[in-house]
PDB file of N, CA and C in Angstrom:
ATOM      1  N   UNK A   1       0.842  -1.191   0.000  1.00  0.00           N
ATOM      2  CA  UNK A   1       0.000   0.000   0.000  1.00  0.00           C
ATOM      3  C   UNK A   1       0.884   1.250   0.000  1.00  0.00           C
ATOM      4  N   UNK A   2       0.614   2.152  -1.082  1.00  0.00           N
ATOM      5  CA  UNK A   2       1.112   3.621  -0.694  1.00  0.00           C
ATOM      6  C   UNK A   2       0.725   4.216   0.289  1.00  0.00           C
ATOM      7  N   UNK A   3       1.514   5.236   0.223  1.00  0.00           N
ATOM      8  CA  UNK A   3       1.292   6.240   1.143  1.00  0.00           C
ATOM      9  C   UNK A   3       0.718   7.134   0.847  1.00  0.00           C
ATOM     10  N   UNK A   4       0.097   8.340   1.283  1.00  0.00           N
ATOM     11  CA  UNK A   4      -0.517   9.348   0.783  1.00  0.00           C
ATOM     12  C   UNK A   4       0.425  10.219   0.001  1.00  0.00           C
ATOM     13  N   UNK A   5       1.657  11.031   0.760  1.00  0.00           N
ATOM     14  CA  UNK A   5       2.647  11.393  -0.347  1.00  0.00           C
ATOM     15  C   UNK A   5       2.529  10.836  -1.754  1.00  0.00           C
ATOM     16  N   UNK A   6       2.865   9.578  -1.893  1.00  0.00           N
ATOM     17  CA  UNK A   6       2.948   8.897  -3.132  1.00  0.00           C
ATOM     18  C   UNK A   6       2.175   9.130  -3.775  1.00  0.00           C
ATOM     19  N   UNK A   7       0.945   8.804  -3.485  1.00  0.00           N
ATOM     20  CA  UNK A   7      -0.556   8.762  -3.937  1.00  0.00           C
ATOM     21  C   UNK A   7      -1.128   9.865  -4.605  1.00  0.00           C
ATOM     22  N   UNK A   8      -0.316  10.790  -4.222  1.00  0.00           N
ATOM     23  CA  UNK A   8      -0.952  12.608  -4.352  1.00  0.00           C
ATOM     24  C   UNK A   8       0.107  13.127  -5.362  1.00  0.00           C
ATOM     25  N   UNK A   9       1.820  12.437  -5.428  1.00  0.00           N
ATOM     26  CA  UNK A   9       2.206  12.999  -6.248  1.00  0.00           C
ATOM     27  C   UNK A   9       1.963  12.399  -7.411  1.00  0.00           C
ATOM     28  N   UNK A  10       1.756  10.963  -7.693  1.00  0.00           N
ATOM     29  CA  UNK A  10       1.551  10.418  -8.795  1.00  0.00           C
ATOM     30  C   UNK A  10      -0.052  10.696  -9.485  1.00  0.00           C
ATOM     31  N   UNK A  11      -1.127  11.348  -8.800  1.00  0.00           N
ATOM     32  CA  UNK A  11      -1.798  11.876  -9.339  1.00  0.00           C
ATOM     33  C   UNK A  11      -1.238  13.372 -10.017  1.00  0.00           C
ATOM     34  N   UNK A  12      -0.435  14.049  -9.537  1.00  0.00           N
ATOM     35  CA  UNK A  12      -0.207  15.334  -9.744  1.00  0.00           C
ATOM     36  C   UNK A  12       0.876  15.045 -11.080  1.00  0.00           C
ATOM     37  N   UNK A  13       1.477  13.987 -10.924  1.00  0.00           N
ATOM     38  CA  UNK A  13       2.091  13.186 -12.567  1.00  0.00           C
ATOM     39  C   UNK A  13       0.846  12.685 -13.462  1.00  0.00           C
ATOM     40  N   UNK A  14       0.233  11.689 -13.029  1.00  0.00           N
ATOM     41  CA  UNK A  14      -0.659  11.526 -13.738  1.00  0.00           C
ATOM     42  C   UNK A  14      -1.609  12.914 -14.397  1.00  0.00           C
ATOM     43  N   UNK A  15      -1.805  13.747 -13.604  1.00  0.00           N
ATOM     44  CA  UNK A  15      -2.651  15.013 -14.438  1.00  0.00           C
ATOM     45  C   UNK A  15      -2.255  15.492 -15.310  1.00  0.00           C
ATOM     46  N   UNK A  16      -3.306  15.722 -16.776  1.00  0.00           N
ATOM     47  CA  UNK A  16      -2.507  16.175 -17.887  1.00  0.00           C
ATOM     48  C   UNK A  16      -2.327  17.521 -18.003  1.00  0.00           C
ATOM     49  N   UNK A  17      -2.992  18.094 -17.124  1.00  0.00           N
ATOM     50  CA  UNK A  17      -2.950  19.581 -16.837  1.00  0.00           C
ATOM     51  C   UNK A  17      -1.928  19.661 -16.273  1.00  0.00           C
ATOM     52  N   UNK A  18      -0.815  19.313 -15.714  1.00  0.00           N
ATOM     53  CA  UNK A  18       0.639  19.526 -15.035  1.00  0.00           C
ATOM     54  C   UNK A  18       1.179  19.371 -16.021  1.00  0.00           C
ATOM     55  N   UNK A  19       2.843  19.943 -15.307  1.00  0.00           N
ATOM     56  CA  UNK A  19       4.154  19.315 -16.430  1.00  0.00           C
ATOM     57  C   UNK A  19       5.138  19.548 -15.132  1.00  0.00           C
ATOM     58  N   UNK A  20       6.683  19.242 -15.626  1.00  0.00           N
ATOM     59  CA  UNK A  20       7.371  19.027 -14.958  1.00  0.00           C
ATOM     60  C   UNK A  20       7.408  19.776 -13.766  1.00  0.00           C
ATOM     61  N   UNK A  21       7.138  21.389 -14.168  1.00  0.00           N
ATOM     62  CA  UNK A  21       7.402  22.496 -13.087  1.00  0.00           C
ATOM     63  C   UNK A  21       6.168  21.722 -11.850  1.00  0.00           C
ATOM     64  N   UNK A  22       5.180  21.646 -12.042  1.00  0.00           N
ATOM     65  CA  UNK A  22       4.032  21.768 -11.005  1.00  0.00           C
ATOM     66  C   UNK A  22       4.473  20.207 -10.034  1.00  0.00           C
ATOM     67  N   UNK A  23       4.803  19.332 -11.194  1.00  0.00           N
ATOM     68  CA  UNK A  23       5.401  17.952 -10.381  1.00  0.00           C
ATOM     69  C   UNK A  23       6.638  18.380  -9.034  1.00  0.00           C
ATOM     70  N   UNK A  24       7.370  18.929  -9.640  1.00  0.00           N
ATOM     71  CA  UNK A  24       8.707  19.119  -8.768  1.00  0.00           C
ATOM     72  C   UNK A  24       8.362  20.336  -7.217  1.00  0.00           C
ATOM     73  N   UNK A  25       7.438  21.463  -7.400  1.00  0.00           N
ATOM     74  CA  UNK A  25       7.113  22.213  -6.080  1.00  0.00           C
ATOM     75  C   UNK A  25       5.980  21.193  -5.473  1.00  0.00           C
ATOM     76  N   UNK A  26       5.323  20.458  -6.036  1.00  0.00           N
ATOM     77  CA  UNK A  26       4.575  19.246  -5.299  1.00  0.00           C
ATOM     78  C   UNK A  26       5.659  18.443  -4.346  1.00  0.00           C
ATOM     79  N   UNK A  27       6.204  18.046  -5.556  1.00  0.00           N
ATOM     80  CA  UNK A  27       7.345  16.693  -4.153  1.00  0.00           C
ATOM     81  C   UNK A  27       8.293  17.950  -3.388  1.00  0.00           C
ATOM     82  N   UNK A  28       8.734  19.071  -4.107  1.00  0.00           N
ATOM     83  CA  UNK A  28       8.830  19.953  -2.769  1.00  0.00           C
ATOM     84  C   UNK A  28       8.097  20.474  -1.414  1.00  0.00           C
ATOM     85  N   UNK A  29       6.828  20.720  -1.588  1.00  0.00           N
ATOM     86  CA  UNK A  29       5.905  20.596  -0.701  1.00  0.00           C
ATOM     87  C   UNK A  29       5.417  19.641   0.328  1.00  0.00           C
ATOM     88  N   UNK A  30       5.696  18.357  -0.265  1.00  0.00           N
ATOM     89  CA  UNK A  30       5.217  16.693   0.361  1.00  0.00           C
ATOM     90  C   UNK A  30       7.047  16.438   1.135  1.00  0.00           C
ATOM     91  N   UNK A  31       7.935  17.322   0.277  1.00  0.00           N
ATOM     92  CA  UNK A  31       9.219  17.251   1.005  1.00  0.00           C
ATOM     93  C   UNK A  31       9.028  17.704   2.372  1.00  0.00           C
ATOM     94  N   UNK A  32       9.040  19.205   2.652  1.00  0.00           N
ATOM     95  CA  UNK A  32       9.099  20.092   3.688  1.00  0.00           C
ATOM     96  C   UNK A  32       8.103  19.576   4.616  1.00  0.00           C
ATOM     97  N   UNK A  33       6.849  18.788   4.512  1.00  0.00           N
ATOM     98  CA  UNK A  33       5.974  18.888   4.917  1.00  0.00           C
ATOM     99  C   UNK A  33       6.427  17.449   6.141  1.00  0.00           C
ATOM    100  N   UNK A  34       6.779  16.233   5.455  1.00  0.00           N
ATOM    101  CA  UNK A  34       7.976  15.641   6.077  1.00  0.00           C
ATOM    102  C   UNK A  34       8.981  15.898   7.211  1.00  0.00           C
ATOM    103  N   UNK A  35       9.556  16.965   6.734  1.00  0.00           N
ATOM    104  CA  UNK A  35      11.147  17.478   7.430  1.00  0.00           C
ATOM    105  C   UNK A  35       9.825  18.168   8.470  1.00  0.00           C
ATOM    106  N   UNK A  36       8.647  18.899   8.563  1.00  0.00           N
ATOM    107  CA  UNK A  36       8.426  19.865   9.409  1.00  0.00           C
ATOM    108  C   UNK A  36       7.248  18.726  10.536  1.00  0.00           C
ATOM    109  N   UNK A  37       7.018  17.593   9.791  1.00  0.00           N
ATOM    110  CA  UNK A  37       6.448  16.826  10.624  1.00  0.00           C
ATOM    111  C   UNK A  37       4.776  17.832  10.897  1.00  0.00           C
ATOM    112  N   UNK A  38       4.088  17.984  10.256  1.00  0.00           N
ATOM    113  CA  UNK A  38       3.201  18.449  10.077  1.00  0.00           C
ATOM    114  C   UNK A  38       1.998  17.742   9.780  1.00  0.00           C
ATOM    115  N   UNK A  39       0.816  17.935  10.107  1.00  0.00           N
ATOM    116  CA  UNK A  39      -0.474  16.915   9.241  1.00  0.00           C
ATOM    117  C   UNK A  39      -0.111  17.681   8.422  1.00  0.00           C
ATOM    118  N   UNK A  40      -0.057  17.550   7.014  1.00  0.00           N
ATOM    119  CA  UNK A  40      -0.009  17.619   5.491  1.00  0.00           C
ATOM    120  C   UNK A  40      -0.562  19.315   5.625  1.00  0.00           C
ATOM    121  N   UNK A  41       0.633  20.434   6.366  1.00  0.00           N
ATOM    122  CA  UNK A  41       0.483  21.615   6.500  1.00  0.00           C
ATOM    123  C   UNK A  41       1.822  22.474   6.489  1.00  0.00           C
ATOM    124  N   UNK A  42       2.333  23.052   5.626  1.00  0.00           N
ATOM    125  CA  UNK A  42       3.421  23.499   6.087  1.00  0.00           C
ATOM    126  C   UNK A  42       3.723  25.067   6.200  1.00  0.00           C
ATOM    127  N   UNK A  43       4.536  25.693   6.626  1.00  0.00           N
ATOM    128  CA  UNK A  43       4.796  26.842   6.785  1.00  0.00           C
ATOM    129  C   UNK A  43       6.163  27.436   6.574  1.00  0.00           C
ATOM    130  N   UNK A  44       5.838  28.314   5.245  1.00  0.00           N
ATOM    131  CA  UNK A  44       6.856  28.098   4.178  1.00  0.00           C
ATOM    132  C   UNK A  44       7.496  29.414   3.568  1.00  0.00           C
ATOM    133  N   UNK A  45       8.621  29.791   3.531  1.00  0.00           N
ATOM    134  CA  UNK A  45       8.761  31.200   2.307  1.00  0.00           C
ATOM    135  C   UNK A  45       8.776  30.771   1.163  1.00  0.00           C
ATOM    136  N   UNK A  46       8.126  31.635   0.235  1.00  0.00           N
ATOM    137  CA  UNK A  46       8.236  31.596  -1.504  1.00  0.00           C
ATOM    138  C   UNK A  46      10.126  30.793  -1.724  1.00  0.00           C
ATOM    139  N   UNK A  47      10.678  31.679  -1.135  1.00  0.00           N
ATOM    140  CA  UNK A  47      12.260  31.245  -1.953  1.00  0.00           C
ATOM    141  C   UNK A  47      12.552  30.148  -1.645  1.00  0.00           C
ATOM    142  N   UNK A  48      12.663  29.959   0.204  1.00  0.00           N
ATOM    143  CA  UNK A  48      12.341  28.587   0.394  1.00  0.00           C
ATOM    144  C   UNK A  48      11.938  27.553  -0.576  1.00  0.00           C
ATOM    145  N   UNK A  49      10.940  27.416  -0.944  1.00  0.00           N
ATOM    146  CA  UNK A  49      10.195  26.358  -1.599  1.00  0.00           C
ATOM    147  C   UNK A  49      10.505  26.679  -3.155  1.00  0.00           C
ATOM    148  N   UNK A  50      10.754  27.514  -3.875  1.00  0.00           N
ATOM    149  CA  UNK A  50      11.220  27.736  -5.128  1.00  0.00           C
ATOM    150  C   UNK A  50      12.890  27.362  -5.181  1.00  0.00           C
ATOM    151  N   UNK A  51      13.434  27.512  -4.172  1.00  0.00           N
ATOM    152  CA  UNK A  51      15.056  27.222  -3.785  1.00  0.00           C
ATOM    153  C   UNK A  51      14.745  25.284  -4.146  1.00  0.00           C
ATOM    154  N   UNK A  52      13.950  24.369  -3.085  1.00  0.00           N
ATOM    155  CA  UNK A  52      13.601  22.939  -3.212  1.00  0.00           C
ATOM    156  C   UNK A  52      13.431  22.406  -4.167  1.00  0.00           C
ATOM    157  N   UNK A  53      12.256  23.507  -4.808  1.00  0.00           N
ATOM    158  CA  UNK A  53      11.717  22.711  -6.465  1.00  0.00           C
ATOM    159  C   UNK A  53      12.460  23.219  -7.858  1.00  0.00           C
ATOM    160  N   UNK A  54      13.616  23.950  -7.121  1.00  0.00           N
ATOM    161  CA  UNK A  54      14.819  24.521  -8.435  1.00  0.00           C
ATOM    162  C   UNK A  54      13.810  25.511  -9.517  1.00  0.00           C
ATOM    163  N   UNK A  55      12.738  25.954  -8.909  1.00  0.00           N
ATOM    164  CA  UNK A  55      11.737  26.754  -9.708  1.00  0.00           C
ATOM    165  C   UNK A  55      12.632  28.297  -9.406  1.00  0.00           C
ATOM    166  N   UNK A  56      13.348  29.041 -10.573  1.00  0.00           N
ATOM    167  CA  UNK A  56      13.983  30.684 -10.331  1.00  0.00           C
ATOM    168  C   UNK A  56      13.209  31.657 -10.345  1.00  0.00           C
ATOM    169  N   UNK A  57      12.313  31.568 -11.144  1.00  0.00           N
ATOM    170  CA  UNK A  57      11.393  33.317 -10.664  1.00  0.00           C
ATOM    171  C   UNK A  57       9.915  32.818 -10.470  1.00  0.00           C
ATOM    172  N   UNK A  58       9.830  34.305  -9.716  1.00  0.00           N
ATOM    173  CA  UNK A  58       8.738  34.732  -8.900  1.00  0.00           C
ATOM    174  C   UNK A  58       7.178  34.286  -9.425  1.00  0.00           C
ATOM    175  N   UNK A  59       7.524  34.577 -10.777  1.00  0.00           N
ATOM    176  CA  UNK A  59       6.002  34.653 -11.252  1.00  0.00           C
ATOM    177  C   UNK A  59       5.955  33.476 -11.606  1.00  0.00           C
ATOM    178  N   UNK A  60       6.652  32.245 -11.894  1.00  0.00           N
ATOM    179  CA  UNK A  60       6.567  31.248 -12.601  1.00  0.00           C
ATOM    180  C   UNK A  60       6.203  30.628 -11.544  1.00  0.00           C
ATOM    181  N   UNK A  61       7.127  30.474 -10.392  1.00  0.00           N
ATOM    182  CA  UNK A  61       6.289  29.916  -9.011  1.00  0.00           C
ATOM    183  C   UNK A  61       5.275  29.677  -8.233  1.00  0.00           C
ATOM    184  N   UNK A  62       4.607  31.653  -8.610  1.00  0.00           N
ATOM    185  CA  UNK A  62       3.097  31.593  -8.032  1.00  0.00           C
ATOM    186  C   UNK A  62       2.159  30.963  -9.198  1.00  0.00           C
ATOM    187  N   UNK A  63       2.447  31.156 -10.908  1.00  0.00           N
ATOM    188  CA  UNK A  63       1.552  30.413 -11.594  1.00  0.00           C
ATOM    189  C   UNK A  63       1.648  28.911 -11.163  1.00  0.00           C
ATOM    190  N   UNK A  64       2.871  28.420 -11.017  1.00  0.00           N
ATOM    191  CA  UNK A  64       2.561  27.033 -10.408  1.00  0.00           C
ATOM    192  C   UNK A  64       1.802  26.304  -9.326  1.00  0.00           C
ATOM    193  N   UNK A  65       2.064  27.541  -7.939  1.00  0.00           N
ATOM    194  CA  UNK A  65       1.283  27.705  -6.998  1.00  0.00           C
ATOM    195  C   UNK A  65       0.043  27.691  -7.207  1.00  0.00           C
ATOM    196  N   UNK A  66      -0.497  28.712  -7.728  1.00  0.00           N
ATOM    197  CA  UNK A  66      -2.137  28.853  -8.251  1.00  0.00           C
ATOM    198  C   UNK A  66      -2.500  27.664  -9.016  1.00  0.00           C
ATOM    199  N   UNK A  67      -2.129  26.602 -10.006  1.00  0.00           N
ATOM    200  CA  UNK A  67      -2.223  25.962 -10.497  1.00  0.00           C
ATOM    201  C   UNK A  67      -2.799  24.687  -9.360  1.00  0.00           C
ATOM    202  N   UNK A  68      -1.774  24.489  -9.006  1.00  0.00           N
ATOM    203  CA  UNK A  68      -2.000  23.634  -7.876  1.00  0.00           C
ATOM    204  C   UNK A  68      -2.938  23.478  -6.932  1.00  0.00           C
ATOM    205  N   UNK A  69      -3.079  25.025  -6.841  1.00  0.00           N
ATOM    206  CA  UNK A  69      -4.251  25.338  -5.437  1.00  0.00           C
ATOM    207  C   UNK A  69      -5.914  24.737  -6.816  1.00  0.00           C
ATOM    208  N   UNK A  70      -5.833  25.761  -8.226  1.00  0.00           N
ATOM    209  CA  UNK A  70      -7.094  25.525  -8.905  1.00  0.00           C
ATOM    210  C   UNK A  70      -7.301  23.943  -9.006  1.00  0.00           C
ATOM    211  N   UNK A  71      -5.981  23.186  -9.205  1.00  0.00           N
ATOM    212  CA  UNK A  71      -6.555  21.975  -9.762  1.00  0.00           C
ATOM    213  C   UNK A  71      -6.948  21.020  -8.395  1.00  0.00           C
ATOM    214  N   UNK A  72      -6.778  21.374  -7.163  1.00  0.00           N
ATOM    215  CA  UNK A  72      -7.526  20.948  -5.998  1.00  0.00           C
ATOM    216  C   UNK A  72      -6.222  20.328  -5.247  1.00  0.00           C
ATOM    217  N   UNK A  73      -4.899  20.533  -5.308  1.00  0.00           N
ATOM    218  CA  UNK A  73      -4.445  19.661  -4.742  1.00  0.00           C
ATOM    219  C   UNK A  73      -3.905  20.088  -3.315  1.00  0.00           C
ATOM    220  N   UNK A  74      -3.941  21.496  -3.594  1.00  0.00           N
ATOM    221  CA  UNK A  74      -3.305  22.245  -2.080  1.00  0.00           C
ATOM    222  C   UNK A  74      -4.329  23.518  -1.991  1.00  0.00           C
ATOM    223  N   UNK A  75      -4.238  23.923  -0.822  1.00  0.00           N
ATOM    224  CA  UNK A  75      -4.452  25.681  -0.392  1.00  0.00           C
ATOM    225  C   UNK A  75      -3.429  26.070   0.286  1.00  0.00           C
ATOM    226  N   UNK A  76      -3.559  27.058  -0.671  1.00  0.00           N
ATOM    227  CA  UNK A  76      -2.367  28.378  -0.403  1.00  0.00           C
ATOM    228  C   UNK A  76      -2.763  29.643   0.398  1.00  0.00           C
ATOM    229  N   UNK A  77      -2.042  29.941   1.991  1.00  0.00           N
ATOM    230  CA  UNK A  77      -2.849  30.958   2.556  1.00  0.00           C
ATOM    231  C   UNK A  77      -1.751  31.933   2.786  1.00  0.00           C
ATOM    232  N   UNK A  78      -0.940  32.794   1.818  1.00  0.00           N
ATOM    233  CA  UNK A  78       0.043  33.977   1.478  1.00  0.00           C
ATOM    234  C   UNK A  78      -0.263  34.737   2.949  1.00  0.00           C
ATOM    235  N   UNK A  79       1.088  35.082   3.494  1.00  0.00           N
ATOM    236  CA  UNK A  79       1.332  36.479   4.522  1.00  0.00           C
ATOM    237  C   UNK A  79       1.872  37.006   3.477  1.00  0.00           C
ATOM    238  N   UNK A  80       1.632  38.513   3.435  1.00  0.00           N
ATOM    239  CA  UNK A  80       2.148  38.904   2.330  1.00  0.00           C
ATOM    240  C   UNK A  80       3.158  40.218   3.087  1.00  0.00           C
ATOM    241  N   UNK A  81       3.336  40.166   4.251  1.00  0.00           N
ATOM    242  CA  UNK A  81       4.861  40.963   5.046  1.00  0.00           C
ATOM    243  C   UNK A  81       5.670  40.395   4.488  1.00  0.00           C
ATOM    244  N   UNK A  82       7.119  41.080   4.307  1.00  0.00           N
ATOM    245  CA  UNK A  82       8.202  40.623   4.094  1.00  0.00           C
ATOM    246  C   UNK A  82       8.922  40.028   5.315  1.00  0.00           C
ATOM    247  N   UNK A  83       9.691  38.782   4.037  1.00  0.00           N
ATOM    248  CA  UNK A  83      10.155  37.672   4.759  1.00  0.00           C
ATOM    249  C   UNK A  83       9.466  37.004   5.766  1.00  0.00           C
ATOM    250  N   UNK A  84       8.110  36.724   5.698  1.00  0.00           N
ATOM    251  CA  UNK A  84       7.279  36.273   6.824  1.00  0.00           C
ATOM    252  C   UNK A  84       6.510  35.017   6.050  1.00  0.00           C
ATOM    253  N   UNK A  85       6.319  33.768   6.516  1.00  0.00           N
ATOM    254  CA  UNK A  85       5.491  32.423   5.966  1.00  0.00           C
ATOM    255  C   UNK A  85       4.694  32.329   5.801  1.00  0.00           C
ATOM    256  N   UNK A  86       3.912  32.227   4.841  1.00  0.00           N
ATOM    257  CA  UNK A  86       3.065  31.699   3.906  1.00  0.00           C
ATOM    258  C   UNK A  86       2.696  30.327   4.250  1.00  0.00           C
ATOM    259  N   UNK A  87       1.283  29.978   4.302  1.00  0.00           N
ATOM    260  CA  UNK A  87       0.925  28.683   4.534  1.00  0.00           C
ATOM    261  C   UNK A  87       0.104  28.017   2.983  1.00  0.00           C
ATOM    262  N   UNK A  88       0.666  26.507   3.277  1.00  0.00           N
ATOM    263  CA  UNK A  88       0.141  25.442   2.219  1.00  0.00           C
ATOM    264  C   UNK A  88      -0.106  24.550   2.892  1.00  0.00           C
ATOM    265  N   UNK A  89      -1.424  24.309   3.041  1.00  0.00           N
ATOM    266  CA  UNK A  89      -2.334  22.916   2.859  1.00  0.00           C
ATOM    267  C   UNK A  89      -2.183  22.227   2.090  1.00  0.00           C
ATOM    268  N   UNK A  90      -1.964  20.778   2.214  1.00  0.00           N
ATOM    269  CA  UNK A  90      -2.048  19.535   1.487  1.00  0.00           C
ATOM    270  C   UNK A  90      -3.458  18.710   1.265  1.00  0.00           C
ATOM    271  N   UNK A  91      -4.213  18.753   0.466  1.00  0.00           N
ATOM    272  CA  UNK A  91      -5.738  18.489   0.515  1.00  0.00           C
ATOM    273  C   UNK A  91      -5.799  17.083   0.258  1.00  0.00           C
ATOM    274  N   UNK A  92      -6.228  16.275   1.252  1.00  0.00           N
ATOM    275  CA  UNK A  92      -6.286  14.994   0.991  1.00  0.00           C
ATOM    276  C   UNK A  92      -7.235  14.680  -0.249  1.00  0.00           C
ATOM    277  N   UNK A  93      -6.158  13.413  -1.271  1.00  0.00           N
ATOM    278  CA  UNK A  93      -7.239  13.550  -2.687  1.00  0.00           C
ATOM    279  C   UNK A  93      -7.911  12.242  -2.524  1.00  0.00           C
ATOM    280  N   UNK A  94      -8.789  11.924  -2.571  1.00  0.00           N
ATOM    281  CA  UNK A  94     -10.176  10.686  -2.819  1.00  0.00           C
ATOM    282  C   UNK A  94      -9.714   9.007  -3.525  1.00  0.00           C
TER     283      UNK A  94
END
């Protein structure tokens, strides 16, 4: 039996609406979320997590972000102070 990690990224492979970028801040996300020992919640900076998923600019990140959040797989809840964490939910998928 998988695990949920597994389960959630290989749907997020399996979706044809992804591509590589959205795959890689996923297993970055299911990474940190791990290391922070969290229920499937983490608390995160943009660079942080763009630094993990080797994703370089800003805007390409949050389209990935938003992507992710539209196609149901996370929520994204932005502090938008500088240098201050940003939260992502991991949405358990069915």
């Amino acid at each position: 039996m998988e695990t949920m990690p597994f389960v959630l990224l290989n749907k997020v492979q399996e979706d044809l609406r992804t591509g590589p970028a959205h795959i890689s801040l996923m297993a970055a996300i299911l990474k940190l979320n791990e290391e922070q020992s969290k229920d499937y919640s983490i608390e995160v900076t943009g660079r942080k997590l763009r630094s993990v998923a080797h994703i370089g600019g800003k805007a390409a990140y949050y389209r990935y972000l938003s992507d992710l959040q539209r196609f149901g797989y996370i929520r994204y809840v932005p502090f938008y102070k500088h240098k201050r964490v940003g939260r992502i939910e991991i949405l358990k998928m069915k």
